[in-house]
C-alpha atoms as a PDB file:
ATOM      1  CA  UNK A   1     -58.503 -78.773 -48.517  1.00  0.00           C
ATOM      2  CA  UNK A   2     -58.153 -78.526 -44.766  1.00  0.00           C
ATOM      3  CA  UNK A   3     -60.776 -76.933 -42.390  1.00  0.00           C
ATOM      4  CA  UNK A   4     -60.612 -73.443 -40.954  1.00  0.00           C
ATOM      5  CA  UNK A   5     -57.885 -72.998 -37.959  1.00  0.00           C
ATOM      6  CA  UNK A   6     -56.138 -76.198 -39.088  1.00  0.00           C
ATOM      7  CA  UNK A   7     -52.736 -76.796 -40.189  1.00  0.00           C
ATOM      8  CA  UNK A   8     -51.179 -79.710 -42.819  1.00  0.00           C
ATOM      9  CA  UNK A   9     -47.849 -80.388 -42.512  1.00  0.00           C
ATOM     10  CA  UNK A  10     -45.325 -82.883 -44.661  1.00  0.00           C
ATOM     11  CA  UNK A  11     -41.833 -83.477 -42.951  1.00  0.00           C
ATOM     12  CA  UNK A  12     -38.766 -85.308 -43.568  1.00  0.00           C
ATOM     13  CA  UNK A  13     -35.264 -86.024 -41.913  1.00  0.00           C
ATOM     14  CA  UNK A  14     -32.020 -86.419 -43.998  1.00  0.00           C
ATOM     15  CA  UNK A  15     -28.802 -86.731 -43.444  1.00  0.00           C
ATOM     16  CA  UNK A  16     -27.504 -84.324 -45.789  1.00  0.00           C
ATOM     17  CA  UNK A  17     -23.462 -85.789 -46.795  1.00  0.00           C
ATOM     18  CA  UNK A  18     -22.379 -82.316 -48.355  1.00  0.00           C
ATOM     19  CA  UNK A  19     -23.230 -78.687 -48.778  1.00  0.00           C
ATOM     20  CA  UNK A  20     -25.994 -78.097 -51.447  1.00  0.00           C
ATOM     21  CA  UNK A  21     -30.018 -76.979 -52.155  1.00  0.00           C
ATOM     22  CA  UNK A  22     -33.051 -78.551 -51.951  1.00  0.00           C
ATOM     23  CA  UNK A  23     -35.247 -77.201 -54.628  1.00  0.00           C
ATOM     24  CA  UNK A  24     -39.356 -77.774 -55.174  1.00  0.00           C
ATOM     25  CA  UNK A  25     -42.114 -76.144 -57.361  1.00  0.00           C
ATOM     26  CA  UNK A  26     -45.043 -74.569 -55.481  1.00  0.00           C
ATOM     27  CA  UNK A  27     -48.575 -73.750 -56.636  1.00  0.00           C
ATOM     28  CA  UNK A  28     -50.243 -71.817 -53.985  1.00  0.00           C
ATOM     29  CA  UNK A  29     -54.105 -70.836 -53.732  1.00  0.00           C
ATOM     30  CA  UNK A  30     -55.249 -69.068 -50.693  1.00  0.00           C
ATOM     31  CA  UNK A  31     -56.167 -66.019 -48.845  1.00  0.00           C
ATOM     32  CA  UNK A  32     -53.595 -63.767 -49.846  1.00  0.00           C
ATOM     33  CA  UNK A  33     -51.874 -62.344 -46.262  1.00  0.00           C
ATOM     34  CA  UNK A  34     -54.018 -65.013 -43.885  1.00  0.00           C
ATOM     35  CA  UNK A  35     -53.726 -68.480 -45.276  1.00  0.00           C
ATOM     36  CA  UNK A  36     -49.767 -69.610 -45.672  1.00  0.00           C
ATOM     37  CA  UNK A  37     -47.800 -72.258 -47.163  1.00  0.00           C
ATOM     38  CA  UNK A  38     -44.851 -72.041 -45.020  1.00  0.00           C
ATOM     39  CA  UNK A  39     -41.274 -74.067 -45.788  1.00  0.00           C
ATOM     40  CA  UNK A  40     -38.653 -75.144 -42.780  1.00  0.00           C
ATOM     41  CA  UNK A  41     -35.432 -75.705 -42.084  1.00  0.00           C
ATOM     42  CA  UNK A  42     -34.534 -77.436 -38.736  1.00  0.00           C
ATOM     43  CA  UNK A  43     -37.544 -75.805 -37.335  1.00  0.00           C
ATOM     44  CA  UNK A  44     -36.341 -72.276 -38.869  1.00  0.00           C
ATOM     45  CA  UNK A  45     -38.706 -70.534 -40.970  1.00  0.00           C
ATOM     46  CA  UNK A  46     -36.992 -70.061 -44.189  1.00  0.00           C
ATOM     47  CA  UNK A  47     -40.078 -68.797 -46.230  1.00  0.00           C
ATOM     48  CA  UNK A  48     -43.655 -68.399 -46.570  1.00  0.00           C
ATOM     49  CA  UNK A  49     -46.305 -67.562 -49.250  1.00  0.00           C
ATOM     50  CA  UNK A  50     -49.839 -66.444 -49.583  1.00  0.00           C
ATOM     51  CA  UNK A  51     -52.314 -65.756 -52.308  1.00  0.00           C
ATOM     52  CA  UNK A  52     -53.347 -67.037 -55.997  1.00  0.00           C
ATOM     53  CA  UNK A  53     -50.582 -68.282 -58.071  1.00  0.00           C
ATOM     54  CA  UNK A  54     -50.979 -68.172 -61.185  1.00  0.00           C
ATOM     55  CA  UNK A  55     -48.151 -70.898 -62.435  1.00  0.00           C
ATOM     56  CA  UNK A  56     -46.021 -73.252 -60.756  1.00  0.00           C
ATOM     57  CA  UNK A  57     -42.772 -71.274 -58.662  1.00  0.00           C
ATOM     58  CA  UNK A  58     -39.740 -72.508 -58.530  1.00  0.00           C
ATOM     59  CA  UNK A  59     -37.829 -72.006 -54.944  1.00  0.00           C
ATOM     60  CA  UNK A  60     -34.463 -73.206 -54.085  1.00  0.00           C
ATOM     61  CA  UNK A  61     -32.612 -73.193 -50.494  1.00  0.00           C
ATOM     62  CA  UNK A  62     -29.220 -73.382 -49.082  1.00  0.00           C
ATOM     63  CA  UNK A  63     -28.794 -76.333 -46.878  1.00  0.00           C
ATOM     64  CA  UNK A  64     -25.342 -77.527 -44.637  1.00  0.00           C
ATOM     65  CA  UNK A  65     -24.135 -80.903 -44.287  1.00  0.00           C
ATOM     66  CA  UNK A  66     -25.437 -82.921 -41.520  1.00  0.00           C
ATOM     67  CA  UNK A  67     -28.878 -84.135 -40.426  1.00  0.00           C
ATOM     68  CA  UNK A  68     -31.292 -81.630 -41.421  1.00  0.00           C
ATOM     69  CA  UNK A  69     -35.415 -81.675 -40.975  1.00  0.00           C
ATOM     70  CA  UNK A  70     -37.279 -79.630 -43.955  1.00  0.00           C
ATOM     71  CA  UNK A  71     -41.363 -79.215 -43.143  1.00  0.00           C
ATOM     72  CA  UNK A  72     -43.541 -77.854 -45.638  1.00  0.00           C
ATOM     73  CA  UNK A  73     -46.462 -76.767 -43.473  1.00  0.00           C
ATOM     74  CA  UNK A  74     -49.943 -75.344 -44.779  1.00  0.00           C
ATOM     75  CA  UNK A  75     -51.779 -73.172 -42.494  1.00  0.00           C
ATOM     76  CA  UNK A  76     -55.363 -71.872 -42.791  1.00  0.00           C
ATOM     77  CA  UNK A  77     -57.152 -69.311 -40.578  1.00  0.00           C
ATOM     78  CA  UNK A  78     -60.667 -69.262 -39.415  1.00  0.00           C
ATOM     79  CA  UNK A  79     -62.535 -66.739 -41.493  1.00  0.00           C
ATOM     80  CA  UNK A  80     -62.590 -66.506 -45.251  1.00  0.00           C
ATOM     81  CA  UNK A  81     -62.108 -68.767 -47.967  1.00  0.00           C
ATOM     82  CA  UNK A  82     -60.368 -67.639 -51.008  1.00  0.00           C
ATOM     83  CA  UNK A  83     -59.398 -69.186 -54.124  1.00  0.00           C
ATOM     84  CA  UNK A  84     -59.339 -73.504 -53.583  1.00  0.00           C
ATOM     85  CA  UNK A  85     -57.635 -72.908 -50.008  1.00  0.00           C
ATOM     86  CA  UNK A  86     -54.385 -75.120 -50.577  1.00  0.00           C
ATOM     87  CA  UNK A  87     -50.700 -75.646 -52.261  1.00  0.00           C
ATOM     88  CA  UNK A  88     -49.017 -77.337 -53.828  1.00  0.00           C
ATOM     89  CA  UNK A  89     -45.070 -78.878 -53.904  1.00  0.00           C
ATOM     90  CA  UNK A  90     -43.845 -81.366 -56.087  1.00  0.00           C
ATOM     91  CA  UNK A  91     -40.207 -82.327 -57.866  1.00  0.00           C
ATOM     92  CA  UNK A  92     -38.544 -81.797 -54.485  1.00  0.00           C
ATOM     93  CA  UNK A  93     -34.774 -82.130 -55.350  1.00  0.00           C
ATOM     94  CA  UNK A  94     -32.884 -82.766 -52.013  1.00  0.00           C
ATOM     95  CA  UNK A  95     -29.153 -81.914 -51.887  1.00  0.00           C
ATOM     96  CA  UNK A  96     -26.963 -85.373 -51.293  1.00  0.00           C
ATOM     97  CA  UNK A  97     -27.776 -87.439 -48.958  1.00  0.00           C
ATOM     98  CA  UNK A  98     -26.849 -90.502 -47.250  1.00  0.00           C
ATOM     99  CA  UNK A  99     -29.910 -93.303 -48.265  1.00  0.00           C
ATOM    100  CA  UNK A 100     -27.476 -95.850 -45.626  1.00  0.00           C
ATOM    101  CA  UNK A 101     -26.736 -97.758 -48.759  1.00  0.00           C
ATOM    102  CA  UNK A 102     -23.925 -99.637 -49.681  1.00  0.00           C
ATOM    103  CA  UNK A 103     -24.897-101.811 -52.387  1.00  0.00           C
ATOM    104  CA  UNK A 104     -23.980-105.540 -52.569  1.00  0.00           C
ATOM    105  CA  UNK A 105     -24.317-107.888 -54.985  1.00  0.00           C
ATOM    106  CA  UNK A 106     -23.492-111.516 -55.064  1.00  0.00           C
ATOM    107  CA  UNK A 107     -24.045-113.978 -58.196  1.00  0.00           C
ATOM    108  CA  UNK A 108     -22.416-117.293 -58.630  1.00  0.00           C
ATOM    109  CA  UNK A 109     -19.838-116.498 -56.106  1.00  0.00           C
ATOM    110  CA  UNK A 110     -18.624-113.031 -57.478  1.00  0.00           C
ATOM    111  CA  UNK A 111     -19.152-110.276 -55.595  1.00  0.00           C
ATOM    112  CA  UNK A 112     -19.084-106.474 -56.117  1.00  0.00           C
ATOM    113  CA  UNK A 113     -19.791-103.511 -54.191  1.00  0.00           C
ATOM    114  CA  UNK A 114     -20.916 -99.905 -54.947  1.00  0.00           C
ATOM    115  CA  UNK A 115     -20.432 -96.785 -52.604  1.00  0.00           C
ATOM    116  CA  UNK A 116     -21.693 -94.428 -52.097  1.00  0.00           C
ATOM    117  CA  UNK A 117     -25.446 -94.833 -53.969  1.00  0.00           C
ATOM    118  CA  UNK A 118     -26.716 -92.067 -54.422  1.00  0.00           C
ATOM    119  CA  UNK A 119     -23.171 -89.986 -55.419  1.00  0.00           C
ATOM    120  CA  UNK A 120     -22.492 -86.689 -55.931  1.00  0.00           C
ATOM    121  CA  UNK A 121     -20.570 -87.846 -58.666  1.00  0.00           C
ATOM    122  CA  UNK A 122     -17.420 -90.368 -57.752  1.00  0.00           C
ATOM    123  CA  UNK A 123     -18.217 -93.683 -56.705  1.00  0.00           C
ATOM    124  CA  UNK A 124     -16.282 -97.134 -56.144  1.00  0.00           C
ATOM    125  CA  UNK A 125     -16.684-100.926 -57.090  1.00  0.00           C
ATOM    126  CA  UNK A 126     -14.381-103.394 -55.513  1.00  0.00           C
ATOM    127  CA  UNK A 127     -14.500-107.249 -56.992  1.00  0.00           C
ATOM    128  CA  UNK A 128     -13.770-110.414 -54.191  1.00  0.00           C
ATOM    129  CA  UNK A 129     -12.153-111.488 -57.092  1.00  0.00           C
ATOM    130  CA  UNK A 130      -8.764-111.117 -59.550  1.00  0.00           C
ATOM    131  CA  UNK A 131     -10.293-111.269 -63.034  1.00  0.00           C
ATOM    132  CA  UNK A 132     -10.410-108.824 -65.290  1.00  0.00           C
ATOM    133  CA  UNK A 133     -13.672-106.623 -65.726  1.00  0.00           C
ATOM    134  CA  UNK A 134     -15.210-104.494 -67.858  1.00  0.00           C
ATOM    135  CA  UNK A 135     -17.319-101.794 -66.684  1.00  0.00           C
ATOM    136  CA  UNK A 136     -19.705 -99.356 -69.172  1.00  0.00           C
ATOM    137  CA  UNK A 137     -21.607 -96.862 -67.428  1.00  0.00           C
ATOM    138  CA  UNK A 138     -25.021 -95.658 -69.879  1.00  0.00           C
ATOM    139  CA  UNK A 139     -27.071 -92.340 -69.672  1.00  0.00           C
ATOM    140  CA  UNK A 140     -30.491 -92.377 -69.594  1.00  0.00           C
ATOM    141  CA  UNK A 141     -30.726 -92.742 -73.184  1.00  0.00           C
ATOM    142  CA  UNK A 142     -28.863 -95.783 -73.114  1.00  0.00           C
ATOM    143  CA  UNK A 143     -25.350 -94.215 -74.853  1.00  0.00           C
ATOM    144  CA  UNK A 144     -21.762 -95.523 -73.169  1.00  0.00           C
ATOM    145  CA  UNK A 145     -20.222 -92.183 -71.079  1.00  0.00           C
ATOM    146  CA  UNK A 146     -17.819 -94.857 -69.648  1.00  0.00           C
ATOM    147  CA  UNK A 147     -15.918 -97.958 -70.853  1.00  0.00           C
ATOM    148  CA  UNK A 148     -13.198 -99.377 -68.671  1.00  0.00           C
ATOM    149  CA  UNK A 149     -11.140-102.447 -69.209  1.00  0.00           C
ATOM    150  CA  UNK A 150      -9.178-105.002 -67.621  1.00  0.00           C
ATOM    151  CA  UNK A 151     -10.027-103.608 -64.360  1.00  0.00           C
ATOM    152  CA  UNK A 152      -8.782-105.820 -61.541  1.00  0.00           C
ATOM    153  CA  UNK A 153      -9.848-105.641 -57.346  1.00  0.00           C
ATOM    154  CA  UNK A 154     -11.498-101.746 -57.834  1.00  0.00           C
ATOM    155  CA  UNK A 155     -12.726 -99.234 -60.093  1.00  0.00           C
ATOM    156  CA  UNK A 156     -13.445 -95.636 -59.808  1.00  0.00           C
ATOM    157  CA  UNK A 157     -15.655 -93.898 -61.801  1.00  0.00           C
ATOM    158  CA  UNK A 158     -16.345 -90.324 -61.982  1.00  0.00           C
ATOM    159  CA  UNK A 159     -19.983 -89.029 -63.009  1.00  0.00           C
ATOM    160  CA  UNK A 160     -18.919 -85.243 -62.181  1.00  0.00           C
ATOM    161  CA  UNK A 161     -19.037 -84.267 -65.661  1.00  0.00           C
ATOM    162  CA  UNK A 162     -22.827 -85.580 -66.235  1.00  0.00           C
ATOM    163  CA  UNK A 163     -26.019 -84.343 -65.041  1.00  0.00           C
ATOM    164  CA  UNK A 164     -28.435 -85.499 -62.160  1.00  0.00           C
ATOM    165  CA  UNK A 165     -30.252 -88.695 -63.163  1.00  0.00           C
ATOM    166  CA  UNK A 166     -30.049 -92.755 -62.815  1.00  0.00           C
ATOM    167  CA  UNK A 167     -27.196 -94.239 -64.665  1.00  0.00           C
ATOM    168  CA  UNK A 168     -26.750 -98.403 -65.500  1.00  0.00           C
ATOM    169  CA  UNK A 169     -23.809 -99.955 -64.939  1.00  0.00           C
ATOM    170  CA  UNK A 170     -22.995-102.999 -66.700  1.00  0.00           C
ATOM    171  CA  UNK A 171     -20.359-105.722 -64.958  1.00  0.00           C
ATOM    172  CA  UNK A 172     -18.488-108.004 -67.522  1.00  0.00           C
ATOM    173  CA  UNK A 173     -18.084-110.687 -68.268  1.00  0.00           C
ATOM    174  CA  UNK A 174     -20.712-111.222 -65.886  1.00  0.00           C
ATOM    175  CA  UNK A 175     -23.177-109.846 -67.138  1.00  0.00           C
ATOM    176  CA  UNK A 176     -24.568-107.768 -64.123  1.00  0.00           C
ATOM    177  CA  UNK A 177     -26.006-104.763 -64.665  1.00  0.00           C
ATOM    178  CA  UNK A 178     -27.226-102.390 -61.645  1.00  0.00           C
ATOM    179  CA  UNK A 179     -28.391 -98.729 -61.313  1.00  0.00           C
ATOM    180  CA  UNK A 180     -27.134 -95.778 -59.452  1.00  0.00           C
ATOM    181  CA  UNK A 181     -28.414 -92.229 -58.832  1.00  0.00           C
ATOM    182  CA  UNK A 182     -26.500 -89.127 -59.381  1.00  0.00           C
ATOM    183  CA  UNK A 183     -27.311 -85.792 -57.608  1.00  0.00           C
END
């Protein structure tokens, strides 16, 4: 709870890699038409709400590639209090963005890379070696979605198909196993 005529605010700065939403859940209580939770987009106003919720909203917003700012901002006036005089926001769901990782691994002198983690669904490994790999790629609940074989210098693999979430990759016959996020 703030105090009267203050403001909270919670930004962030992204560099958003291709067209998409961000998406959050809101829970508002406050002076319906005086006290606002207000959401941003590169300083544009996008929305704003006011009053007793009675269950968690779900909002979702268009957002363009490149960097973007998003500022949830919470602003109460001076005079009444209504209700616990706050909000809410959680299980913000950006669109893809760029983290500025590449991932690198190195183990006994073998050597793979990932890009791009996070991915929007395709992503790369290349090997500083000529052996053959194999490469499984499990859901959440541990099940293979991918199994290649004899996979020399690169691999792509495609995630399109599957939903949001973290996914393990498993290197053989080196045993390495890594994560990576899919929006």
């Amino acid at each position: 709870m703030i105090p009267d005529n203050e403001e909270s605010e919670l930004s962030i700065e992204v560099d958003v890699t291709a067209a998409g939403d961000i998406s959050f859940y809101k829970f508002l209580s406050s002076e319906e038409d005086y006290d606002f939770l207000k959401f941003k987009i590169n300083g544009s106003k996008v929305a704003e709400w006011s009053g007793i919720d009675n269950t968690w909203g779900f909002v979702s917003f268009p957002v363009n590639p490149g960097i973007n700012t998003f500022k949830w901002e919470y602003e109460k006036d001076g005079a009444v209090d209504d209700g616990q005089d706050c909000a809410w926001i959680d299980y913000i769901v950006f669109p893809p963005i760029d983290l500025g990782q590449n991932t690198s691994l190195v183990e006994d002198n073998f050597n793979f890379t990932f890009f791009p983690n996070p991915t929007i669904g395709i992503f790369n490994l290349t090997y500083n070696d000529n052996k053959d790999h194999m490469v499984r790629v499990f859901d959440m609940n541990g099940r293979i979605i991918c199994n290649l074989i004899e996979e020399q210098k690169s691999s792509t693999i495609d995630l399109s198909d599957y939903t949001s979430g973290t996914y393990t990759i498993l290197v053989l016959p080196e045993n390495i196993t890594y994560q990576i996020v899919k929006y």
